[in-house]
C-alpha atoms as a PDB file:
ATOM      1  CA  UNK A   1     138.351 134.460  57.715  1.00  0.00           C
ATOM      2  CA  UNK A   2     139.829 136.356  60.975  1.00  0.00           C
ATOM      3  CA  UNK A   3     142.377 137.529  59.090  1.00  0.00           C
ATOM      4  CA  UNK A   4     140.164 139.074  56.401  1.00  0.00           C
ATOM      5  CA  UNK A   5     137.837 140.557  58.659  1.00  0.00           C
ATOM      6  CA  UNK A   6     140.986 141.958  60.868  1.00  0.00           C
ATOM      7  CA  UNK A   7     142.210 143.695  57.297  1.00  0.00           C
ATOM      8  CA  UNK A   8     139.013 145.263  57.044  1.00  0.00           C
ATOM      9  CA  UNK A   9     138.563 146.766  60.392  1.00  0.00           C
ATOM     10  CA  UNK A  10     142.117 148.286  60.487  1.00  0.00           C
ATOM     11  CA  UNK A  11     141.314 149.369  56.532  1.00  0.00           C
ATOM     12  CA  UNK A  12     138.204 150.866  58.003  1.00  0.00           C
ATOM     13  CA  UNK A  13     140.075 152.982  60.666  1.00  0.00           C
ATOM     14  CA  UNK A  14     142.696 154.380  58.212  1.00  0.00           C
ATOM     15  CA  UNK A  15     139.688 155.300  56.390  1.00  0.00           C
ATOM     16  CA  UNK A  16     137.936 156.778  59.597  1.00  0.00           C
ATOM     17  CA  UNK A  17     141.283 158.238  60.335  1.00  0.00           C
ATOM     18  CA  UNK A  18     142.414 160.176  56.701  1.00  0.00           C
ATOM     19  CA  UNK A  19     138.774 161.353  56.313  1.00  0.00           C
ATOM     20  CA  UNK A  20     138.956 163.219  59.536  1.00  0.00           C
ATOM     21  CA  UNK A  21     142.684 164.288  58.525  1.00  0.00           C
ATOM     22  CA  UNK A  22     141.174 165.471  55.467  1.00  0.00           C
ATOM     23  CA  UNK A  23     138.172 167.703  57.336  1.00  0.00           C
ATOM     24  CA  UNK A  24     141.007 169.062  59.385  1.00  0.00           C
ATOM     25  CA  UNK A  25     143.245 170.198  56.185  1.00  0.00           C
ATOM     26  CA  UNK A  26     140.192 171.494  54.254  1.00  0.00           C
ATOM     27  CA  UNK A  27     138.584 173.326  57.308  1.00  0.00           C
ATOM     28  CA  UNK A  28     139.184 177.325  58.298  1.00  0.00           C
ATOM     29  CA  UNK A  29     138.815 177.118  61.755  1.00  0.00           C
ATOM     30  CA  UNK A  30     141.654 179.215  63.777  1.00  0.00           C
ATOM     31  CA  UNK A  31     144.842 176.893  64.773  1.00  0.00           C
ATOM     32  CA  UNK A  32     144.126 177.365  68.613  1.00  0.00           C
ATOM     33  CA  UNK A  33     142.265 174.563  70.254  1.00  0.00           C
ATOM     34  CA  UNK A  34     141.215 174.792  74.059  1.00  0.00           C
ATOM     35  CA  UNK A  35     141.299 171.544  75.890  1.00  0.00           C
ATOM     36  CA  UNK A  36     138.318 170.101  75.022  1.00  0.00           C
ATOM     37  CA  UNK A  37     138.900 170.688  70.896  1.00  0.00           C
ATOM     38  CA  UNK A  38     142.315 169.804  71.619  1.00  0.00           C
ATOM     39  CA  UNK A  39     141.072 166.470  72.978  1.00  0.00           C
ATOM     40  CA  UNK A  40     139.104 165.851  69.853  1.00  0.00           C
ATOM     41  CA  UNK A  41     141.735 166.878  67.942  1.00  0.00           C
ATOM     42  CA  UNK A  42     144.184 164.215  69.309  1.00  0.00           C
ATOM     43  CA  UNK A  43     141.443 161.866  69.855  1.00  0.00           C
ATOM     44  CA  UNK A  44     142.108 161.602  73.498  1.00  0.00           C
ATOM     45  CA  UNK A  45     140.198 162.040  76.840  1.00  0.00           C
ATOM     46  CA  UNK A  46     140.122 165.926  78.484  1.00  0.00           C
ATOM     47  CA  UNK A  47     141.681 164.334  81.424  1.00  0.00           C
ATOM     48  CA  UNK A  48     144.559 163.496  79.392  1.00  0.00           C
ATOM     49  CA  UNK A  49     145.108 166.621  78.219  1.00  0.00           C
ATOM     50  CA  UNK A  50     145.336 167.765  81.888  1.00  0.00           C
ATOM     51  CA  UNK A  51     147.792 165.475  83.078  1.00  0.00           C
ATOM     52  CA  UNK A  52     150.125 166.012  79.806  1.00  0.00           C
ATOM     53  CA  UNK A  53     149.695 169.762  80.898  1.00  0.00           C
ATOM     54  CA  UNK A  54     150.393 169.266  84.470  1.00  0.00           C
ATOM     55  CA  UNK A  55     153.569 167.410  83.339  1.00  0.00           C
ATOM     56  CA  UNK A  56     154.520 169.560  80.567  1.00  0.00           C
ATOM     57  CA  UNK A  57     155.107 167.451  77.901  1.00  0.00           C
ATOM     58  CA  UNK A  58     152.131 169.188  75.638  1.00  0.00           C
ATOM     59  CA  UNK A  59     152.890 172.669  74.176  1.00  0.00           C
ATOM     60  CA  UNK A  60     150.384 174.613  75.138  1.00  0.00           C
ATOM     61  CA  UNK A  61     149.935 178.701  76.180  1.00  0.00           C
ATOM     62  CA  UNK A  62     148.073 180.026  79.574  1.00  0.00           C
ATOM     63  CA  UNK A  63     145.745 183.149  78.824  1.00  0.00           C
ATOM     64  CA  UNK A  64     143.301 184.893  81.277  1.00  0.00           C
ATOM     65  CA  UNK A  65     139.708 185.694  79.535  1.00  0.00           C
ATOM     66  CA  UNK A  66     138.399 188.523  80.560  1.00  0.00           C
ATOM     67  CA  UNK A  67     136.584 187.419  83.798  1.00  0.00           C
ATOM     68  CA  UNK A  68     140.168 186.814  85.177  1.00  0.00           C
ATOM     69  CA  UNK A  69     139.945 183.092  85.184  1.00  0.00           C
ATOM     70  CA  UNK A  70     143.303 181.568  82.917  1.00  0.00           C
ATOM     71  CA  UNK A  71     142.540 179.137  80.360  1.00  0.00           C
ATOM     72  CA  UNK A  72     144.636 176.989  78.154  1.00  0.00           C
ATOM     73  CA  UNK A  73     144.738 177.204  74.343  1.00  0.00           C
ATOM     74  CA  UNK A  74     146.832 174.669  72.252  1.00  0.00           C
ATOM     75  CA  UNK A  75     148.031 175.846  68.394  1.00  0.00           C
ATOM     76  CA  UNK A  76     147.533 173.175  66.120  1.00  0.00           C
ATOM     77  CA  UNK A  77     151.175 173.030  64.305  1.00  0.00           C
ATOM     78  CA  UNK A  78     152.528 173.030  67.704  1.00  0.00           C
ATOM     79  CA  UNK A  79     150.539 170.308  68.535  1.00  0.00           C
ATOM     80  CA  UNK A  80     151.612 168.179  65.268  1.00  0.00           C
ATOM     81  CA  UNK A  81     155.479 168.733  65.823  1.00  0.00           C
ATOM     82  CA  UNK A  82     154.485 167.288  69.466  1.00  0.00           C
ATOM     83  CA  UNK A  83     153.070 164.592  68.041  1.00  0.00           C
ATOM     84  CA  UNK A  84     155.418 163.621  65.325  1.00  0.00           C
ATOM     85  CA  UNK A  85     158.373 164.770  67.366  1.00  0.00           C
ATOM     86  CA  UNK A  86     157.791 164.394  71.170  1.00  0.00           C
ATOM     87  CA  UNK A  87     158.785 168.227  71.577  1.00  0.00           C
ATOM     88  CA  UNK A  88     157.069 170.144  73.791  1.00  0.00           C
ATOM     89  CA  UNK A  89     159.442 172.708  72.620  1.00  0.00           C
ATOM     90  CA  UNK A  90     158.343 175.224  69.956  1.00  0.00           C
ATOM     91  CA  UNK A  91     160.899 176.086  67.123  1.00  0.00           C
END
Protein backbone atom coordinates (compact mmCIF):
# COMPACT_ATOMS: atom_id res chain seq x y z
CA UNK A 1 0.00 0.00 0.00
CA UNK A 2 3.13 2.54 0.44
CA UNK A 3 4.01 1.95 -2.77
CA UNK A 4 0.60 2.81 -4.25
CA UNK A 5 0.10 5.75 -2.30
CA UNK A 6 3.92 6.90 -3.18
CA UNK A 7 2.72 6.49 -7.13
CA UNK A 8 0.01 8.70 -6.47
CA UNK A 9 1.65 11.54 -4.76
CA UNK A 10 4.53 11.77 -7.34
CA UNK A 11 1.49 11.27 -10.16
CA UNK A 12 -0.12 14.13 -8.34
CA UNK A 13 2.96 16.48 -8.63
CA UNK A 14 3.55 15.82 -12.38
CA UNK A 15 0.04 16.76 -12.53
CA UNK A 16 0.57 19.92 -10.23
CA UNK A 17 3.66 20.44 -12.24
CA UNK A 18 2.35 20.20 -16.29
CA UNK A 19 -0.80 22.16 -15.29
CA UNK A 20 1.27 25.06 -14.18
CA UNK A 21 3.62 24.38 -17.36
CA UNK A 22 0.56 24.56 -19.26
CA UNK A 23 -0.73 28.18 -17.62
CA UNK A 24 2.75 29.33 -18.42
CA UNK A 25 2.59 28.25 -22.33
CA UNK A 26 -1.02 29.48 -22.74
CA UNK A 27 -0.48 32.83 -20.80
CA UNK A 28 0.55 36.47 -22.54
CA UNK A 29 2.35 37.87 -19.91
CA UNK A 30 5.81 39.63 -21.12
CA UNK A 31 8.98 37.09 -20.88
CA UNK A 32 10.72 39.34 -18.17
CA UNK A 33 10.26 38.23 -14.62
CA UNK A 34 11.72 40.37 -11.63
CA UNK A 35 12.93 38.35 -8.73
CA UNK A 36 10.04 37.68 -7.02
CA UNK A 37 8.01 36.25 -10.41
CA UNK A 38 11.18 34.75 -11.23
CA UNK A 39 11.04 32.87 -7.92
CA UNK A 40 7.59 31.63 -8.68
CA UNK A 41 8.52 30.88 -11.87
CA UNK A 42 11.33 28.43 -10.82
CA UNK A 43 9.50 27.51 -7.80
CA UNK A 44 12.23 28.63 -5.55
CA UNK A 45 12.73 31.01 -2.53
CA UNK A 46 13.62 35.04 -3.42
CA UNK A 47 16.65 34.44 -1.41
CA UNK A 48 17.73 31.98 -3.84
CA UNK A 49 17.42 33.97 -6.55
CA UNK A 50 19.81 36.43 -4.80
CA UNK A 51 22.51 34.22 -4.06
CA UNK A 52 22.39 32.57 -7.76
CA UNK A 53 22.66 36.36 -8.77
CA UNK A 54 25.38 37.23 -6.46
CA UNK A 55 27.25 34.19 -7.90
CA UNK A 56 26.31 34.55 -11.39
CA UNK A 57 25.19 31.44 -12.39
CA UNK A 58 21.43 32.88 -13.28
CA UNK A 59 21.12 34.99 -16.49
CA UNK A 60 19.68 37.83 -15.56
CA UNK A 61 19.91 41.89 -16.78
CA UNK A 62 20.46 45.03 -14.21
CA UNK A 63 18.12 48.09 -15.15
CA UNK A 64 17.63 51.38 -13.15
CA UNK A 65 13.71 52.43 -12.88
CA UNK A 66 13.25 55.68 -12.99
CA UNK A 67 13.77 56.68 -9.29
CA UNK A 68 17.47 55.63 -9.90
CA UNK A 69 17.34 52.54 -7.82
CA UNK A 70 18.66 49.24 -10.29
CA UNK A 71 16.53 46.32 -10.35
CA UNK A 72 16.89 42.91 -11.80
CA UNK A 73 14.67 41.45 -14.53
CA UNK A 74 15.11 37.75 -15.70
CA UNK A 75 13.72 36.75 -19.54
CA UNK A 76 11.98 33.67 -19.42
CA UNK A 77 13.78 31.64 -22.45
CA UNK A 78 16.92 32.67 -20.86
CA UNK A 79 15.86 31.32 -17.84
CA UNK A 80 14.77 27.79 -19.48
CA UNK A 81 18.18 27.30 -21.41
CA UNK A 82 19.60 27.92 -17.67
CA UNK A 83 17.64 25.46 -16.49
CA UNK A 84 17.88 22.76 -19.03
CA UNK A 85 21.46 23.68 -19.78
CA UNK A 86 23.30 25.16 -16.72
CA UNK A 87 24.29 28.28 -18.97
CA UNK A 88 24.24 31.38 -17.59
CA UNK A 89 25.40 32.33 -20.96
CA UNK A 90 22.89 33.69 -23.51
CA UNK A 91 23.20 32.43 -27.20
Amino acid sequence: MEQTDKIIEMLNTISERLNHLEQIINSKQSPWRDIKGTAEYLNISTRTIRRLVSAGTIPFVRRETISGKAKLFFHRKQLNLWMFTGSSKSN
